[in-house]
Protein backbone atom coordinates (compact mmCIF):
# COMPACT_ATOMS: atom_id res chain seq x y z
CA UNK A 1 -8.71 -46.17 -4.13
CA UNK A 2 -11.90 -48.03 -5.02
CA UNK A 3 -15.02 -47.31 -5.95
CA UNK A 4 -13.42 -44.34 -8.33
CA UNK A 5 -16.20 -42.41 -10.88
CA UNK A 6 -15.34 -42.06 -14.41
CA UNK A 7 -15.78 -38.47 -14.28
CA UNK A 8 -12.88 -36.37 -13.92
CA UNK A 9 -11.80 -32.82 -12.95
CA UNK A 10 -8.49 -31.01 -13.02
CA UNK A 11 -7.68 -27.93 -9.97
CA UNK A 12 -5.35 -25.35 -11.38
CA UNK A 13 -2.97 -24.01 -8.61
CA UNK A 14 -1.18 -25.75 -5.90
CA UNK A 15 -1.90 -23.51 -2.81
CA UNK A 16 -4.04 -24.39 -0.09
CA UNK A 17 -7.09 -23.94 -1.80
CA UNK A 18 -6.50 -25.49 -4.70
CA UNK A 19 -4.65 -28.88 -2.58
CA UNK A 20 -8.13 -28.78 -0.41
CA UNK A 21 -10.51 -28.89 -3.94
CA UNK A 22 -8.59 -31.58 -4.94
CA UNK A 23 -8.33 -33.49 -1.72
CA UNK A 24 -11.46 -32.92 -1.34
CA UNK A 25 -12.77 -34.59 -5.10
CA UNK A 26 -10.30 -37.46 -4.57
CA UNK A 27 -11.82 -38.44 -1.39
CA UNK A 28 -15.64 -38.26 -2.90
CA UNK A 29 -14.22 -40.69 -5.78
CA UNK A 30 -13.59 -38.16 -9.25
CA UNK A 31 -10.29 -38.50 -10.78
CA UNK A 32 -7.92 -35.66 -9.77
CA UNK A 33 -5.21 -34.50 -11.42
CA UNK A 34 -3.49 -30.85 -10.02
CA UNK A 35 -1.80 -28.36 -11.90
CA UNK A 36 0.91 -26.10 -10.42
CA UNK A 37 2.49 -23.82 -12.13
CA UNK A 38 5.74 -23.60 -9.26
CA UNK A 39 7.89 -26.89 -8.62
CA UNK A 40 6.20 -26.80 -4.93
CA UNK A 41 3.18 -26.91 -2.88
CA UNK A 42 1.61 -24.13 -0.54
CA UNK A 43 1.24 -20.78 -2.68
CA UNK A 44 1.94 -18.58 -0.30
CA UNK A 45 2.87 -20.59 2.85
CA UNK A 46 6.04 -22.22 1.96
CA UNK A 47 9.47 -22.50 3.13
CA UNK A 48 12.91 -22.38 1.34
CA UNK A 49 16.24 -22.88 2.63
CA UNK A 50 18.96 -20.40 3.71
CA UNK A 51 22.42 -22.23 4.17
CA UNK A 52 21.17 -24.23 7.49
CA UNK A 53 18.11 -22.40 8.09
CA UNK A 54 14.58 -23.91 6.61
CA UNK A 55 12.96 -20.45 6.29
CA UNK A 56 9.07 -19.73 6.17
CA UNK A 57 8.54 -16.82 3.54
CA UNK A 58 6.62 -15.25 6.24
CA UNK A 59 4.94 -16.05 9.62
CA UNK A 60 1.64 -17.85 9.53
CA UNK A 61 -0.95 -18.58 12.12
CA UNK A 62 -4.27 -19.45 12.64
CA UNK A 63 -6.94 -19.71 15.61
CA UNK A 64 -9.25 -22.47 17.52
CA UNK A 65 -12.42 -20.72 14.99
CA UNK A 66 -10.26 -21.52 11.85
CA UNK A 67 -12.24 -25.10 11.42
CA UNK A 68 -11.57 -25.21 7.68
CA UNK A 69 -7.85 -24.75 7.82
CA UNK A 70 -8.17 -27.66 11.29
CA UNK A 71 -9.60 -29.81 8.50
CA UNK A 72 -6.87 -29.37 6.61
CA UNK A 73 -4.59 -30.16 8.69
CA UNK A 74 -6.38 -33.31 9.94
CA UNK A 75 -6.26 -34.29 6.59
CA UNK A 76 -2.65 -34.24 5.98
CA UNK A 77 -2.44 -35.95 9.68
CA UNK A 78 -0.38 -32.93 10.35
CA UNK A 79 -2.48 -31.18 13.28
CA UNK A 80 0.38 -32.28 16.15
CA UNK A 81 2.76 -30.40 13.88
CA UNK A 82 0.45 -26.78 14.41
CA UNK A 83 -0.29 -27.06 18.22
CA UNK A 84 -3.29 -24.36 19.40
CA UNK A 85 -1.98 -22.32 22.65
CA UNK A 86 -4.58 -23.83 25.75
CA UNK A 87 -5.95 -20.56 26.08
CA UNK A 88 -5.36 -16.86 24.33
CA UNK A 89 -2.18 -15.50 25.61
CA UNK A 90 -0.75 -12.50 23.93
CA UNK A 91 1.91 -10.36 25.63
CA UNK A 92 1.99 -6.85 24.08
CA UNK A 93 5.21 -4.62 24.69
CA UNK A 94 4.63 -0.72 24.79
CA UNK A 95 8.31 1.02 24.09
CA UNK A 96 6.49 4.08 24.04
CA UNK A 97 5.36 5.14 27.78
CA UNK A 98 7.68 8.35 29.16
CA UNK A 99 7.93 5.96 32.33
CA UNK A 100 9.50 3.45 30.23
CA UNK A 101 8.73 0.19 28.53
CA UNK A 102 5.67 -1.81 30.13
CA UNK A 103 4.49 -5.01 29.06
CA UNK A 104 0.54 -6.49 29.35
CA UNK A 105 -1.07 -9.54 28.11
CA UNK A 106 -4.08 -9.52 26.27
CA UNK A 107 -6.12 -13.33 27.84
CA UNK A 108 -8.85 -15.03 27.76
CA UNK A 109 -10.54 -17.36 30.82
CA UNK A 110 -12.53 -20.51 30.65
CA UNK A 111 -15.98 -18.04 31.42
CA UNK A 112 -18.60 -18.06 28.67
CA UNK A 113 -18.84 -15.40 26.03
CA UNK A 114 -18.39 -12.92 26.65
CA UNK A 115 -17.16 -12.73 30.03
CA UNK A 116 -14.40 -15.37 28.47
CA UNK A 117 -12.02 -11.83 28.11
CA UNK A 118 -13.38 -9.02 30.93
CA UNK A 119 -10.66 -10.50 33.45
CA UNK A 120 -7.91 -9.89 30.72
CA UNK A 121 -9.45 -6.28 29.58
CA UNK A 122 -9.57 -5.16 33.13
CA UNK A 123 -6.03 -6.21 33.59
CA UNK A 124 -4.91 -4.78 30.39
CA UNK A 125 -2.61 -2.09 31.19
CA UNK A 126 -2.47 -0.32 27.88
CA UNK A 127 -5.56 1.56 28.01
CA UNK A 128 -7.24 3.84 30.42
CA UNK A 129 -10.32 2.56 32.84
CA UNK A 130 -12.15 4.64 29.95
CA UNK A 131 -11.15 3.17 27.16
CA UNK A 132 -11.68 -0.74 28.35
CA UNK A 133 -15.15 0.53 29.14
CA UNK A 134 -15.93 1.74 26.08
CA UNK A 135 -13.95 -1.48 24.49
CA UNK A 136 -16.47 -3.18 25.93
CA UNK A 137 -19.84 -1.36 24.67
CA UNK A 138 -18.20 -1.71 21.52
CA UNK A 139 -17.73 -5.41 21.61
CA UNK A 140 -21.58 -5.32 22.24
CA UNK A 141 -22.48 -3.49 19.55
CA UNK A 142 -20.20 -5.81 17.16
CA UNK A 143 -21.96 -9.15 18.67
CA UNK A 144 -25.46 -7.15 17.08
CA UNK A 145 -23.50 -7.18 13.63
CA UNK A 146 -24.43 -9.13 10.36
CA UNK A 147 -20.76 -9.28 8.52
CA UNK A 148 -22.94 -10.70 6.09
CA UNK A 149 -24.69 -7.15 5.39
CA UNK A 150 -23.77 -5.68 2.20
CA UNK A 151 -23.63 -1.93 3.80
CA UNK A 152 -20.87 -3.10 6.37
CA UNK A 153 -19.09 -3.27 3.33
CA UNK A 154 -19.62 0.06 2.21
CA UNK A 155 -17.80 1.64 5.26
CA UNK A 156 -14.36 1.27 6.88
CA UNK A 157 -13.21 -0.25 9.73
CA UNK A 158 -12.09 3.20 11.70
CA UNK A 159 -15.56 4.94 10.94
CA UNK A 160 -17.25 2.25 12.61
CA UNK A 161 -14.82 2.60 15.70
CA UNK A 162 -15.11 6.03 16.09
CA UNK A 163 -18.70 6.23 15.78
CA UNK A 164 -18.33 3.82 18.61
CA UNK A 165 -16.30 5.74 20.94
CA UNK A 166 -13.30 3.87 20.37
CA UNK A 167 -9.93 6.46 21.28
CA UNK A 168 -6.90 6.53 18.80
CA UNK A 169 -4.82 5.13 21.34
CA UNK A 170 -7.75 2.07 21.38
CA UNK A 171 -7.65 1.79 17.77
CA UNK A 172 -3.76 1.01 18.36
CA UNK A 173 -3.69 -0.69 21.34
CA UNK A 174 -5.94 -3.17 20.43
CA UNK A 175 -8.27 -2.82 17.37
CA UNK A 176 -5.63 -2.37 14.95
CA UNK A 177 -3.21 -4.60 17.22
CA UNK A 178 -5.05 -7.67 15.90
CA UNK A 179 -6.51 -6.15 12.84
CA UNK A 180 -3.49 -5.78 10.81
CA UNK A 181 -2.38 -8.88 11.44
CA UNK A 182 -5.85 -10.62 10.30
CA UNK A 183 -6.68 -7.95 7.93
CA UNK A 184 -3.25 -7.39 6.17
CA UNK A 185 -4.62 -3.57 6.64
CA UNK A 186 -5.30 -0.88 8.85
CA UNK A 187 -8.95 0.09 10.28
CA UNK A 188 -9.16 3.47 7.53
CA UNK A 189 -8.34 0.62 5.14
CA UNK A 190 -10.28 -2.15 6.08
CA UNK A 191 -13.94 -2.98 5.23
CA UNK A 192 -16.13 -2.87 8.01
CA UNK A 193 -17.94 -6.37 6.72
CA UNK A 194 -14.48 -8.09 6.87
CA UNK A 195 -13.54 -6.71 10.46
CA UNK A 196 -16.74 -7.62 11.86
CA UNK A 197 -16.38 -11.08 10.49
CA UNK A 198 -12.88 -11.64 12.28
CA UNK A 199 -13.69 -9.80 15.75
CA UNK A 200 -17.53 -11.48 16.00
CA UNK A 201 -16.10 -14.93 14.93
CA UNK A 202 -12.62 -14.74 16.82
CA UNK A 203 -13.44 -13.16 20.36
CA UNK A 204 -17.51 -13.22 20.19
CA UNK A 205 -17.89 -16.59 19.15
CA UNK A 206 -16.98 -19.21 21.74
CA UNK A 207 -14.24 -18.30 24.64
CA UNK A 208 -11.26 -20.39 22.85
CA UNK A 209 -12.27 -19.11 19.33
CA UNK A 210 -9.15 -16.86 19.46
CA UNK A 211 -6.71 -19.19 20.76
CA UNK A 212 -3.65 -18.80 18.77
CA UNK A 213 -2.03 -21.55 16.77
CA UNK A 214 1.13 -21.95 14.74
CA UNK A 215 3.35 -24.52 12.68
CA UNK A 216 6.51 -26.02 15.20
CA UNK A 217 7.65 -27.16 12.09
CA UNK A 218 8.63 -25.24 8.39
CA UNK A 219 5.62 -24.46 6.49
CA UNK A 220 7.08 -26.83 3.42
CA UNK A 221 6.87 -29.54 5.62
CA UNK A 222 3.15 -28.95 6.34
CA UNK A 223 2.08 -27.23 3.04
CA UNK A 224 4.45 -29.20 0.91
CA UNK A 225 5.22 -32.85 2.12
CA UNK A 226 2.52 -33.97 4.12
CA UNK A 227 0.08 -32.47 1.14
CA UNK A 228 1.45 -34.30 -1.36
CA UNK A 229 1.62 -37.41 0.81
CA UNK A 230 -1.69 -37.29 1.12
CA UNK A 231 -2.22 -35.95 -2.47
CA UNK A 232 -0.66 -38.89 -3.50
CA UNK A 233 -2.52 -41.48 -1.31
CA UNK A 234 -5.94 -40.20 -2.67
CA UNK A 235 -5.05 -41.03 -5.87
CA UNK A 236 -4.56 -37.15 -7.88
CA UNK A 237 -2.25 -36.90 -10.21
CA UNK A 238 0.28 -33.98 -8.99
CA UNK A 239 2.17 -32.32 -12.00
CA UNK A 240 4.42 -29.41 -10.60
CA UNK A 241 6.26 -26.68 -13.17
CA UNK A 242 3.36 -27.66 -15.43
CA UNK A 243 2.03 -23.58 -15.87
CA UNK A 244 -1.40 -23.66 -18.00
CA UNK A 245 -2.22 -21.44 -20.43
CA UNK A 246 -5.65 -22.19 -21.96
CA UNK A 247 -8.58 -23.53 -21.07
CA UNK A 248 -11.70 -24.69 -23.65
CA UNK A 249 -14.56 -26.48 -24.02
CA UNK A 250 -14.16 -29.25 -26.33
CA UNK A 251 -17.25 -30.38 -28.92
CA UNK A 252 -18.59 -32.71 -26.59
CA UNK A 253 -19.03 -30.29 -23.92
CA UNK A 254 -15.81 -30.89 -21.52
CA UNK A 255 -13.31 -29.01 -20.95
CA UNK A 256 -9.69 -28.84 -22.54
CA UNK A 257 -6.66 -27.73 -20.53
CA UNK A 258 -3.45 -26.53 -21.95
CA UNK A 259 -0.15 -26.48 -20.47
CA UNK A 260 1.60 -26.08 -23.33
CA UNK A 261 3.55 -29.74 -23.25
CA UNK A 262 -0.11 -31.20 -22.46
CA UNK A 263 -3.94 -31.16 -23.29
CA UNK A 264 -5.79 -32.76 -20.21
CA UNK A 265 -9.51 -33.14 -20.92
CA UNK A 266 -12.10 -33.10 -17.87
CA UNK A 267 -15.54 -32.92 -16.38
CA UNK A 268 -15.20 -30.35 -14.27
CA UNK A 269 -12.10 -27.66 -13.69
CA UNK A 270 -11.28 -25.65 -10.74
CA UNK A 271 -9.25 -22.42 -10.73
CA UNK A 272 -7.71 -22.10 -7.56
CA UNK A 273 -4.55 -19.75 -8.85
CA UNK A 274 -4.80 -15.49 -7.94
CA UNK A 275 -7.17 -13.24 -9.63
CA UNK A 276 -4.88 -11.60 -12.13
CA UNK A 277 -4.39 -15.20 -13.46
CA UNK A 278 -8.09 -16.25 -12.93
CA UNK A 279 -8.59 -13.35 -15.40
CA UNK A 280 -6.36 -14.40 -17.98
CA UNK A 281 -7.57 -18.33 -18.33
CA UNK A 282 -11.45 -17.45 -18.10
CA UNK A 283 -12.93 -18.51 -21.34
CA UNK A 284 -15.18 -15.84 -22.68
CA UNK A 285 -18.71 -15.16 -21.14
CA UNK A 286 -17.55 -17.11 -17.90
CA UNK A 287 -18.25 -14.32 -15.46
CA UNK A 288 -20.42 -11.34 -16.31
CA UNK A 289 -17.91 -8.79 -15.57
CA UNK A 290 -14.81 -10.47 -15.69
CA UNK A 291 -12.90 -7.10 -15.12
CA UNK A 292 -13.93 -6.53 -11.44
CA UNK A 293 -11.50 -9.11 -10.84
CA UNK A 294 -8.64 -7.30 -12.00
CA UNK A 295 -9.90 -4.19 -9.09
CA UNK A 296 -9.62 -6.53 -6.28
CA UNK A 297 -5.96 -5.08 -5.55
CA UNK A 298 -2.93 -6.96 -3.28
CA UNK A 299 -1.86 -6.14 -0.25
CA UNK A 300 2.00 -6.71 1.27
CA UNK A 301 3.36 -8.41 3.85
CA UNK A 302 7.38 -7.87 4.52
CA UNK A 303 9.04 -10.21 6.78
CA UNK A 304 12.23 -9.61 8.34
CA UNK A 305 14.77 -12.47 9.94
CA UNK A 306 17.41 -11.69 12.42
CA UNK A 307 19.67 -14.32 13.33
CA UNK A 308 21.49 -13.29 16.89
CA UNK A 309 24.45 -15.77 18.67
CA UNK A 310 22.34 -15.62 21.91
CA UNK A 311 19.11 -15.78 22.95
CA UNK A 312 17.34 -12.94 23.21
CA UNK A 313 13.88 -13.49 23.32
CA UNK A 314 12.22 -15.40 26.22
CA UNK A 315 8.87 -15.85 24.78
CA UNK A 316 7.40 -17.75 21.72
CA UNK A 317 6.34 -14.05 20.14
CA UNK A 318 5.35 -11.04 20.99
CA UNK A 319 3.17 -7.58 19.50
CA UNK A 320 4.76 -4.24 20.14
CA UNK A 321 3.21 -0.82 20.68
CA UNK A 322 5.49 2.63 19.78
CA UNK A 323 7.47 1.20 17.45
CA UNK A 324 7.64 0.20 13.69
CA UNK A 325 7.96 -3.82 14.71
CA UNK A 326 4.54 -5.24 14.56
CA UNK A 327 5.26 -9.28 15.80
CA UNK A 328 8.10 -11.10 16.96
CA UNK A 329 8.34 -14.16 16.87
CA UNK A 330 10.93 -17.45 17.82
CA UNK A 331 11.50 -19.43 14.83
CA UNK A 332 15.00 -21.12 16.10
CA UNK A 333 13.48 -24.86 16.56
CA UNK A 334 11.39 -24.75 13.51
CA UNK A 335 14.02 -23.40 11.31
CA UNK A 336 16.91 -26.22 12.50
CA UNK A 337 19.06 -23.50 13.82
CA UNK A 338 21.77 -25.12 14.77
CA UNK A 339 24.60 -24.21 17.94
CA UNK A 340 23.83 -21.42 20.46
CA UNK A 341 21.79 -18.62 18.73
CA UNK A 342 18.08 -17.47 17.99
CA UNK A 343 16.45 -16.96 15.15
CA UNK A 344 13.69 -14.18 14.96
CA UNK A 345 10.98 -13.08 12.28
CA UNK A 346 9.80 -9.76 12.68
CA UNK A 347 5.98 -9.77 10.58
CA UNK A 348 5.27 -6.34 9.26
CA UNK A 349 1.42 -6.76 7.77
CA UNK A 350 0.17 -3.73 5.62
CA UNK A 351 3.70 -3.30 4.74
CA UNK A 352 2.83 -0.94 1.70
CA UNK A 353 5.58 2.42 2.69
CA UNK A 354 8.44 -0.44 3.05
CA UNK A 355 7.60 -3.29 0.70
CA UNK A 356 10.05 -2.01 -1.88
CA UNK A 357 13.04 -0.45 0.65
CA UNK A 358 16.48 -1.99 0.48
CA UNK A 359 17.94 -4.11 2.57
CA UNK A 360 20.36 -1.94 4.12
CA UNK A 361 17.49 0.60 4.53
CA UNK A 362 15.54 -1.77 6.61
CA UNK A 363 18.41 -3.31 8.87
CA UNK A 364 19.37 0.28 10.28
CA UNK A 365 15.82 0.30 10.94
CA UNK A 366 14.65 -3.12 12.39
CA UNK A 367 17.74 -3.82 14.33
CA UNK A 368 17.72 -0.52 16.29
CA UNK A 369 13.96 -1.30 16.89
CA UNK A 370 14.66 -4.70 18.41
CA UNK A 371 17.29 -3.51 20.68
CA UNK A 372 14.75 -1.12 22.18
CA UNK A 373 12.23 -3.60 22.47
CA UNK A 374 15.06 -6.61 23.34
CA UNK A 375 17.19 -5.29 25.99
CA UNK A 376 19.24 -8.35 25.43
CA UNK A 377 19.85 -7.73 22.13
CA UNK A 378 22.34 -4.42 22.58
CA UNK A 379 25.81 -6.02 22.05
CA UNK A 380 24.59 -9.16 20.80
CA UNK A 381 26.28 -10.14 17.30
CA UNK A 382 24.23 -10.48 14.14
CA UNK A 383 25.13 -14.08 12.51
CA UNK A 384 22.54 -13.07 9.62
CA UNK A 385 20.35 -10.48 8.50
CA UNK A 386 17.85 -10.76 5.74
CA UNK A 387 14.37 -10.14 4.26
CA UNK A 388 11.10 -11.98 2.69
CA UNK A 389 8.63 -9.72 0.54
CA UNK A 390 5.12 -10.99 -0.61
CA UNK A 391 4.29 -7.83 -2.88
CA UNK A 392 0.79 -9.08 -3.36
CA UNK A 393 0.54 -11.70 -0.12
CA UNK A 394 -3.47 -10.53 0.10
CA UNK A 395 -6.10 -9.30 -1.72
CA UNK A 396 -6.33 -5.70 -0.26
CA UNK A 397 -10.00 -6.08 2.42
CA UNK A 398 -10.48 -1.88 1.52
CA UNK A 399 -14.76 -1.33 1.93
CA UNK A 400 -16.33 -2.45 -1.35
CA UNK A 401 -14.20 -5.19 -1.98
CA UNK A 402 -16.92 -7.39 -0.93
CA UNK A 403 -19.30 -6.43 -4.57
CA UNK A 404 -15.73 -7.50 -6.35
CA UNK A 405 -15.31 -11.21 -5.12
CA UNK A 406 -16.93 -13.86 -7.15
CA UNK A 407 -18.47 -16.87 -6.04
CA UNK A 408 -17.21 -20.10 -7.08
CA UNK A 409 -20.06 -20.63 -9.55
CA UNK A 410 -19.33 -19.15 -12.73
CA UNK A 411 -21.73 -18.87 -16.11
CA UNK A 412 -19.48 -21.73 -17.79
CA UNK A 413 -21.06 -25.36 -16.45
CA UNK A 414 -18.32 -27.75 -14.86
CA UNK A 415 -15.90 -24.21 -14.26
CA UNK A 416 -15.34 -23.18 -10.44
CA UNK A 417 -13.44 -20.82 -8.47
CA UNK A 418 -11.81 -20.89 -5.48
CA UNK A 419 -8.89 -19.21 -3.56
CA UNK A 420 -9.11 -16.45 -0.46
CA UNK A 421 -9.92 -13.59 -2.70
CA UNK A 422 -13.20 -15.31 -3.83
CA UNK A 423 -16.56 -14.86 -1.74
CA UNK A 424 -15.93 -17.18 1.35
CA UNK A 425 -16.93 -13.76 3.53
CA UNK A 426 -13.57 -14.11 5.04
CA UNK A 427 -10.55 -11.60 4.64
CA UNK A 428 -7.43 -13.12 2.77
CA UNK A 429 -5.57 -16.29 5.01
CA UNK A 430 -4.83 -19.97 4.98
CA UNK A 431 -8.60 -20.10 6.80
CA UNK A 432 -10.08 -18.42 3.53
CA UNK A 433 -8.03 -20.41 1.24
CA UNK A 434 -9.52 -23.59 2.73
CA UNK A 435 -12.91 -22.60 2.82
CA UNK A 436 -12.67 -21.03 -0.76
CA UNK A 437 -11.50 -24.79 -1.84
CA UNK A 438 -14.29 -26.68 0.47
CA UNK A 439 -16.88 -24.36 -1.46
CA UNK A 440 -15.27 -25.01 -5.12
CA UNK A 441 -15.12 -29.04 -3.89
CA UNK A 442 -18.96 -28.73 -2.89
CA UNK A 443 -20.00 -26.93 -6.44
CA UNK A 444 -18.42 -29.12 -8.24
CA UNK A 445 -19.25 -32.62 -6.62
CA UNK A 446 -23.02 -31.17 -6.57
CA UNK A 447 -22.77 -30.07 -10.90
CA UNK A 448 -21.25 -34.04 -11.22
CA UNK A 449 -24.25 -35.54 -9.20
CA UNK A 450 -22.09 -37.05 -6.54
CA UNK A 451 -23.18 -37.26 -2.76
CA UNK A 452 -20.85 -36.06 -0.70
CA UNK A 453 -21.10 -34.84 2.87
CA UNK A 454 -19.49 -31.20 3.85
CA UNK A 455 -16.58 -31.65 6.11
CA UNK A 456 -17.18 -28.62 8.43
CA UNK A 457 -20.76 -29.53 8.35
CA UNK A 458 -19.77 -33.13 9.17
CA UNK A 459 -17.46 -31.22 11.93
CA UNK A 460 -20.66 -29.54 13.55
C-alpha cells in the first residue's frame, strides 16, 4: 500500500470490531498490526468443524438497517455470500391453539412507513382484531421515541408495553417474538432505550429496514477467511494465539504492548476484546470508574443442532409460539452436509434456565419439541445430536445498562475502545460490533491528525 504514515497503532482482539478498527486504520494509511488472543478470526461468529459438518457456534443474522455490518461485508467482498430476503418474510408456527397448530407470517409491502407492515398485521393470525389495533397505536407511540433519552433507559421493556396496552399474548406473539432474538433478553429484562432503538430503526425506519439477512456460507468463511484476506491486502500485521497482557506508556509518550513473547510499541491502541478483559489491561486512571465495566453482565445464547436422514423442514427458518424452541433454522447447504439429510439449528436467545443443562437433558427436550412443531420429523432417525453454548454471547441490555457503557474515548491519549458492549446505542450484535469499531477507527484517526471520511457517512 502506498502513501503509508509513520504512525502506528495496534487493535487488541480479533472479532468483528476489532477486524473493522483495523481495516478501517489500514485503509486511512497507519500501520496496523492485530492482536488475537484465539488462533482465529470472528469472536463470537465463527465456525468449527464436526466430522463433515462446518458448524456455526450459533445462528447469526442481520437486517437491510444493519449498514455498518453491510460495510463490513463489502469490505471483505463477501456481501453475495450474506444475501438480504427481497422483502420481510417471517413465518411464525403456534403449537399452542386447542384447534391445533396454525401457522402466520409476519410481512412487509413495498408501501411507505408505516403502512410498509398494516397488510401483514391485519393478516396476522396470532392476535385478536384487538390486539393488532392496539399493536398499532403502540408502534405510533414508539416512532415519538428518542432511544437516545437517558430515562428510556431507566425503565424496562414490558413496563413500557403495558403502559401501552400491549396484551401478554402481544408481548409473545410479537414483541418478545423479535425482541429476544435482537435483545438476547426478554421485555421485563430489557431496557426500554435499547428496544426502542431496534423496533424504531428496524420496522419504523424505512419499509425494507427489517428485511432479514443471513450467511449461505459458514461464518469462518466470512468472519475468518475473507477478513484476513482482506486484513492481509491492507497491509496489518495479523498475529493470532498472541494473548496480551500489559499495556504502558513508554517515556516518550507511546504506548507499549505486551504479549508476553513480544513488546510492540505504537501511536495509538485499540481495545476491541470483552469488558472483563478491557478491565484487566486498562492502565491506571484510563477511565474514571473503571469498575462499572465489570457490572455490565453477559447474557447466553444456547444453540442446539439436529441432524435428521430426511428432510424435514420446508422452509429456510422459522419462529415458534407454545413451545420452548425459539428459531429454526436450515443450515444443511451451509454446513456441507453431505447425502440425503437436513441439518437444523434450533437458537434459544436469553437462554439463562438452560445454559448449563446436560446434553441428555436437552435432547429429551428439543427433539420432542421439534416433532410437535415438524410433523415430519416423528419417525425420522437422528444421524447427530449436539449442542453450542456462548455463556456470555452478550452483554445483558437490563434498564441502566446504558450509564455502564463507555465511549471509545478514554482519559489515556492514543487509548480507544470498541466492541458491542461499548456506547454505540445499539444492543449487543455483529451490527454493534461494527459500529463500536467504525467509532474506535474515527477517534483514533481524528487523535493522529489524519483525514479520513466515515464510511456510513460516505454510505448516506
Amino acid at each position: 500500500m502506498t502513501g503509508r504514515d509513520p504512525h502506528r497503532a495496534v487493535v487488541v482482539g480479533g472479532g468483528l470490531a476489532g477486524v473493522t478498527t483495523a481495516l478501517r486504520l489500514a485503509d486511512a494509511g497507519v500501520g496496523v498490526t492485530l492482536l488475537e488472543g484465539r488462533p482465529r478470526l470472528g469472536g463470537l461468529a465463527f465456525s468449527f468443524r464436526r466430522g463433515e459438518l462446518s458448524v456455526d457456534n450459533g445462528q447469526h443474522v442481520y437486517l437491510r438497517c444493519c449498514t455498518g455490518y453491510r460495510w463490513f461485508l463489502d469490505r471483505i467482498d463477501g456481501t453475495h455470500l450474506a444475501p438480504l430476503q427481497d422483502r420481510l418474510d417471517v413465518p411464525v408456527l403456534d403449537v399452542a391453539r386447542p384447534a391445533g397448530p396454525r401457522l402466520g407470517r409476519l410481512r412487509r409491502t413495498g408501501l411507505p412507513v408505516p403502512l410498509h407492515l398494516a397488510g401483514g398485521l391485519a393478516a396476522y393470525p396470532h392476535l385478536s382484531l384487538a390486539e393488532k389495533a392496539g399493536v398499532a397505536r403502540a408502534a405510533l407511540a414508539l416512532g415519538r421515541l428518542d432511544p437516545a433519552d437517558p430515562a428510556l433507559d431507566g425503565i424496562d421493556f414490558a413496563t413500557w408495553l403495558r403502559r401501552n396496552g400491549q396484551s401478554p399474548r402481544t408481548i409473545e406473539a410479537l414483541w418478545d417474538l423479535v425482541g429476544v432474538a435482537t435483545l438476547n433478553a426478554t421485555a421485563p429484562h430489557a431496557s426500554m432505550a435499547l428496544a426502542a432503538m431496534v423496533f424504531k430503526t428496524g420496522l419504523l425506519s424505512e419499509p425494507g429496514a427489517a428485511d432479514i439477512g443471513w450467511a449461505a456460507v459458514p461464518l469462518g468463511d466470512l468472519h475468518g477467511t475473507l477478513a484476513r484476506r482482506s486484513l492481509d491486502s491492507a497491509g496489518v500485521r495479523t498475529c493470532l494465539r498472541s494473548r496480551v497482557d500489559s499495556i504502558t506508556r513508554t517515556e516518550d509518550g507511546r504506548w507499549a504492548v505486551g504479549t508476553g513473547g513480544e513488546r510492540i510499541e505504537a501511536d495509538t491502541v485499540v481495545l476491541a476484546v470483552p469488558q472483563g478483559e478491557t478491565h484487566r489491561l486498562l492502565p491506571e486512571g484510563a477511565l474514571e470508574n473503571p469498575d462499572r465495566l465489570l457490572d455490565i453482565a453477559d447474557a447466553p445464547i444456547l444453540n442446539v443442532h439436529v441432524v435428521y436422514d430426511r428432510r424435514v423442514l420446508r422452509r429456510p427458518f422459522f419462529a415458534a409460539l407454545g413451545s420452548p424452541v425459539q428459531w429454526v433454522f436450515d443450515r444443511t447447504a451451509p454446513s456441507g452436509l453431505q447425502g440425503p439429510g437436513q441439518y437444523l439449528a434450533v437458537s434459544q436467545s436469553a437462554a439463562q434456565d438452560e445454559i448449563d443443562l446436560p446434553v441428555a437433558e436437552l435432547r429429551s427436550r428439543y427433539l420432542p419439541e421439534l416433532e410437535r412443531l415438524l410433523p415430519a420429523a416423528r419417525g425420522a432417525g437422528i444421524r447427530d445430536f449436539f449442542v453450542t453454548r456462548e455463556r456470555t454471547a452478550t452483554f445483558a441490555p437490563a434498564p441502566g445498562v446504558g450509564r455502564l457503557r463507555p465511549d471509545t474515548h478514554t482519559r489515556a491519549p492514543g487509548l480507544h475502545l470498541a466492541g458491542a458492549w461499548t456506547a454505540t446505542g445499539w444492543p449487543a450484535t455483529m451490527e454493534g460490533a461494527v459500529r463500536s469499531g467504525l467509532g474506535a477507527a474515527d477517534a483514533a484517526l481524528r487523535a493522529l491528525g489524519r483525514t479520513h471520511e466515515h464510511p456510513l457517512q460516505e454510505a448516506a
